[in-house]
N, C-alpha and C. Protein backbone atom coordinates (compact mmCIF):
# COMPACT_ATOMS: atom_id res chain seq x y z
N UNK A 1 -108.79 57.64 -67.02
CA UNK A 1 -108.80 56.74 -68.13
C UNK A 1 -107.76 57.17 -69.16
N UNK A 2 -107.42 56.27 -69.59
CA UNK A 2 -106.22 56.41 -70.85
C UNK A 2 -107.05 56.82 -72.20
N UNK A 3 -106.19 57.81 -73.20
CA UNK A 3 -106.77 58.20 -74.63
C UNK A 3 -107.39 57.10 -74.94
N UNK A 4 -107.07 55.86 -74.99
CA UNK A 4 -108.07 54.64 -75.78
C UNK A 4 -108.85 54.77 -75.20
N UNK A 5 -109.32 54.20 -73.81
CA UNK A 5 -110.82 54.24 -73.17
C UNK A 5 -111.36 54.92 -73.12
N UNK A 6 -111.03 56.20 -73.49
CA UNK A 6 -112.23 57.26 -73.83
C UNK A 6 -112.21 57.44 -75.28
N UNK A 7 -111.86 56.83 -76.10
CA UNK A 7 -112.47 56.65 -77.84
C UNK A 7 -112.97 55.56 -77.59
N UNK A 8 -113.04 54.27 -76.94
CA UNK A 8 -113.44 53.33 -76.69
C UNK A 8 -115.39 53.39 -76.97
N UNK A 9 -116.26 52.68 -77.24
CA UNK A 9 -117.45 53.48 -77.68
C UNK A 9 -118.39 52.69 -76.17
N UNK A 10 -118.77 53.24 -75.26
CA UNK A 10 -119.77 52.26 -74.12
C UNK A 10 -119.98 50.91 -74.31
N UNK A 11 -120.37 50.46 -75.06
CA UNK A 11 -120.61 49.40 -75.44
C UNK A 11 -119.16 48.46 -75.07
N UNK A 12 -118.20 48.89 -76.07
CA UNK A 12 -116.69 48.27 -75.65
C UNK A 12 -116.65 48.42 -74.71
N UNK A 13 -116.69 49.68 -73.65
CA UNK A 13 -116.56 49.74 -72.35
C UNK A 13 -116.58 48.86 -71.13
N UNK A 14 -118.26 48.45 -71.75
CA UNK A 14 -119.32 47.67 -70.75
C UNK A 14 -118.54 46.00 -70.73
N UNK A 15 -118.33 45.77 -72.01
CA UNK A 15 -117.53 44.28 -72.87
C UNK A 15 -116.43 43.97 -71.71
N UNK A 16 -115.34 45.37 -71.61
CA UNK A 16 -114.25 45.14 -70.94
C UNK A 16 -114.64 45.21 -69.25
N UNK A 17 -115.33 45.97 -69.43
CA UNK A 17 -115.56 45.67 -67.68
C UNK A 17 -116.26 44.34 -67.46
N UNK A 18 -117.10 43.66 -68.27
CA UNK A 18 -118.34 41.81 -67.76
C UNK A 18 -116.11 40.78 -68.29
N UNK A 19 -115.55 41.61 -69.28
CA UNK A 19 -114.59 40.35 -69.26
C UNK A 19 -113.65 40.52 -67.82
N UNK A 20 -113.37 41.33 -67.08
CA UNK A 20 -112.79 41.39 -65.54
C UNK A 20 -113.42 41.12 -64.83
N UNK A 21 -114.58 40.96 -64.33
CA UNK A 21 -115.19 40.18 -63.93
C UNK A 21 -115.28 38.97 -64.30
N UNK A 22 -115.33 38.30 -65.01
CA UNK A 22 -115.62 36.68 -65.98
C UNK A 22 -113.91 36.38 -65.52
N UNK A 23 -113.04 37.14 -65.22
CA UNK A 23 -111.49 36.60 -65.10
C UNK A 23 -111.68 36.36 -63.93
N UNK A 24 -112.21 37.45 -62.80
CA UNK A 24 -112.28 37.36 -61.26
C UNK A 24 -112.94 35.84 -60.92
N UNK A 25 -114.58 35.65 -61.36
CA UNK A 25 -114.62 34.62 -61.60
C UNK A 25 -114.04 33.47 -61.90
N UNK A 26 -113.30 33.55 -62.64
CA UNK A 26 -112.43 31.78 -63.34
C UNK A 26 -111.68 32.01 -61.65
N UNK A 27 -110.82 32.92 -61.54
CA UNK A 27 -109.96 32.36 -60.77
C UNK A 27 -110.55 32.18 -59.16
N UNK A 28 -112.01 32.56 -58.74
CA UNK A 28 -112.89 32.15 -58.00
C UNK A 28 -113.65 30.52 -57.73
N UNK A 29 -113.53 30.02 -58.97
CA UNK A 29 -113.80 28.19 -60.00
C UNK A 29 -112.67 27.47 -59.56
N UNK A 30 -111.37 28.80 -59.87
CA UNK A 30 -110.31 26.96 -59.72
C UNK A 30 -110.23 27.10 -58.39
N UNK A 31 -110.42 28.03 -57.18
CA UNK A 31 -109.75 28.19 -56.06
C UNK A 31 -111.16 27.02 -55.64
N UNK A 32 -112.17 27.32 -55.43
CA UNK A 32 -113.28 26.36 -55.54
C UNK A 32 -113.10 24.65 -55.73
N UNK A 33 -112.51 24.57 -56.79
CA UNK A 33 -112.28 23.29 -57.58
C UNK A 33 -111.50 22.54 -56.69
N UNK A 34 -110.07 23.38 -56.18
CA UNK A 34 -109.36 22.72 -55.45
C UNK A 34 -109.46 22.42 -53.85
N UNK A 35 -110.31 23.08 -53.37
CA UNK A 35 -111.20 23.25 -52.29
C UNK A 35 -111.92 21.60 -51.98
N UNK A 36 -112.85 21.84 -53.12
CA UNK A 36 -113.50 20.74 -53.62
C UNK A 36 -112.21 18.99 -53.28
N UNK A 37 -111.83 19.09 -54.21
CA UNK A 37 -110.71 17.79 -54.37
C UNK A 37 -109.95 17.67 -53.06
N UNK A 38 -109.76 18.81 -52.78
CA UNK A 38 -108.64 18.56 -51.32
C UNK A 38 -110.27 17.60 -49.80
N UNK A 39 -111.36 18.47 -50.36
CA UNK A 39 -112.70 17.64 -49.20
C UNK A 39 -112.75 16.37 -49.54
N UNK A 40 -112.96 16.55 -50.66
CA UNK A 40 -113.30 14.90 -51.35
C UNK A 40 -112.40 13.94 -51.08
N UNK A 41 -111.25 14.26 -51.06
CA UNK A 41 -110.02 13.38 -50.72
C UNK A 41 -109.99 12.65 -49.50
N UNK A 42 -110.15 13.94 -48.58
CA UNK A 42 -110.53 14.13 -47.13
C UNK A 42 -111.80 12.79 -46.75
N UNK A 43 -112.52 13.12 -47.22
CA UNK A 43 -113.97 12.72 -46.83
C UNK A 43 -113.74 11.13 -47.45
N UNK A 44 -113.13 10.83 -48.34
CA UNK A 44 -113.04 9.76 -49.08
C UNK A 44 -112.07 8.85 -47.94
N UNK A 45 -110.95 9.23 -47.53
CA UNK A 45 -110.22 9.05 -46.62
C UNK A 45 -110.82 8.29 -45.36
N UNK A 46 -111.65 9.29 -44.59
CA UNK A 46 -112.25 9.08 -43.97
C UNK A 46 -113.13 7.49 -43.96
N UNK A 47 -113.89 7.86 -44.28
CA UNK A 47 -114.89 6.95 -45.07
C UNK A 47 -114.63 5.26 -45.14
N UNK A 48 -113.49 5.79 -46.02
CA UNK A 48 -112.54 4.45 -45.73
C UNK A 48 -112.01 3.73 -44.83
N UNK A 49 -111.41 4.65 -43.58
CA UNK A 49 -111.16 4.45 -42.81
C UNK A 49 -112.11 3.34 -41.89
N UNK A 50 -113.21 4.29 -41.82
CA UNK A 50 -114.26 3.60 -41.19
C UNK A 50 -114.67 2.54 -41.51
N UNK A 51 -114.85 2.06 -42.98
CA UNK A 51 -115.40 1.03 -43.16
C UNK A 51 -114.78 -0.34 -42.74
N UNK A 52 -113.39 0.12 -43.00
CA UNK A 52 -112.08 -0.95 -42.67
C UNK A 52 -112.20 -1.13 -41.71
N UNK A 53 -112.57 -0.26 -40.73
CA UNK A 53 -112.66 -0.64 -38.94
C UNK A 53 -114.02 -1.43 -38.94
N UNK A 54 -114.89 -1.13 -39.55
CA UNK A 54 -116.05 -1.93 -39.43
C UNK A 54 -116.03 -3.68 -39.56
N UNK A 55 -115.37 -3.74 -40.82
CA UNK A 55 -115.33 -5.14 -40.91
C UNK A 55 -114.16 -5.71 -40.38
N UNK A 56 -113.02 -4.74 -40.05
CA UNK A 56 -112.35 -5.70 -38.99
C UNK A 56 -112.61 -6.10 -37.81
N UNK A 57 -113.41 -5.16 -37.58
CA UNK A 57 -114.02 -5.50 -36.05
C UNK A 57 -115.41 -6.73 -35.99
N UNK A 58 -115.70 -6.72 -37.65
CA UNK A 58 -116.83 -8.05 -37.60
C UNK A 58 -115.95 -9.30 -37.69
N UNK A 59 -114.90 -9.03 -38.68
CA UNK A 59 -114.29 -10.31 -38.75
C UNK A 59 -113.23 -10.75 -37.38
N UNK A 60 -113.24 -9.70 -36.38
CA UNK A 60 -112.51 -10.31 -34.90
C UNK A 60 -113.70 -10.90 -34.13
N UNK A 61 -114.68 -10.08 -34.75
CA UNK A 61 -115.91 -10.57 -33.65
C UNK A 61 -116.35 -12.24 -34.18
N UNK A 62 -116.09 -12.44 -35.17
CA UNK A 62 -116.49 -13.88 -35.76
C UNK A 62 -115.65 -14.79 -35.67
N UNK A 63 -114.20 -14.14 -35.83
CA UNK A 63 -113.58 -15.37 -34.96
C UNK A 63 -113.45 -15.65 -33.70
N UNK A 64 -113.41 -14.83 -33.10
CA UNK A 64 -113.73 -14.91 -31.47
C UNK A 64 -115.02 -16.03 -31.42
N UNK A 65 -116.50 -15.46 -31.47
CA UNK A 65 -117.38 -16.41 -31.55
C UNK A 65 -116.78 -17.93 -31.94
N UNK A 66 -115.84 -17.94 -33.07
CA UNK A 66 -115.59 -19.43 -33.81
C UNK A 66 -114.63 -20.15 -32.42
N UNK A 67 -114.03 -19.38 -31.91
CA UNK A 67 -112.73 -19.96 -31.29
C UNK A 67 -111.29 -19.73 -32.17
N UNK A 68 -110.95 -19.10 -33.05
CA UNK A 68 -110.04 -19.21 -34.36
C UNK A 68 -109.26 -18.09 -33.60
């Protein structure tokens, strides 16, 4: 430890070690976050996909039935 951290009083100590952690954390949130948005995107994508196939395939199936 450097001359400051040992005049430093425990208490400060304890402060600086929960704020490196609380940093490790944040940058644990955004890696998370973007995780998040890149699925959602994904999944949203998807989703879409499907539904579009759904009703195109009702609206071929209904004109077929019509004769159109």
């Amino acid at each position: 430890m450097t001359k400051q951290c040992e005049a430093d009083s425990p208490e400060l100590q304890l402060l600086k070690k929960i704020d490196r952690r609380l940093d490790g954390i944040e940058q644990q949130i955004v890696t998370v976050e973007r995780r998040a948005i890149q699925y959602g995107a994904t999944a949203g994508a998807g989703a879409g996909t499907l539904a579009g196939g759904i009703v195109a395939f009702g609206i071929s199936l209904a004109r077929a039935k019509l004769g159109l």
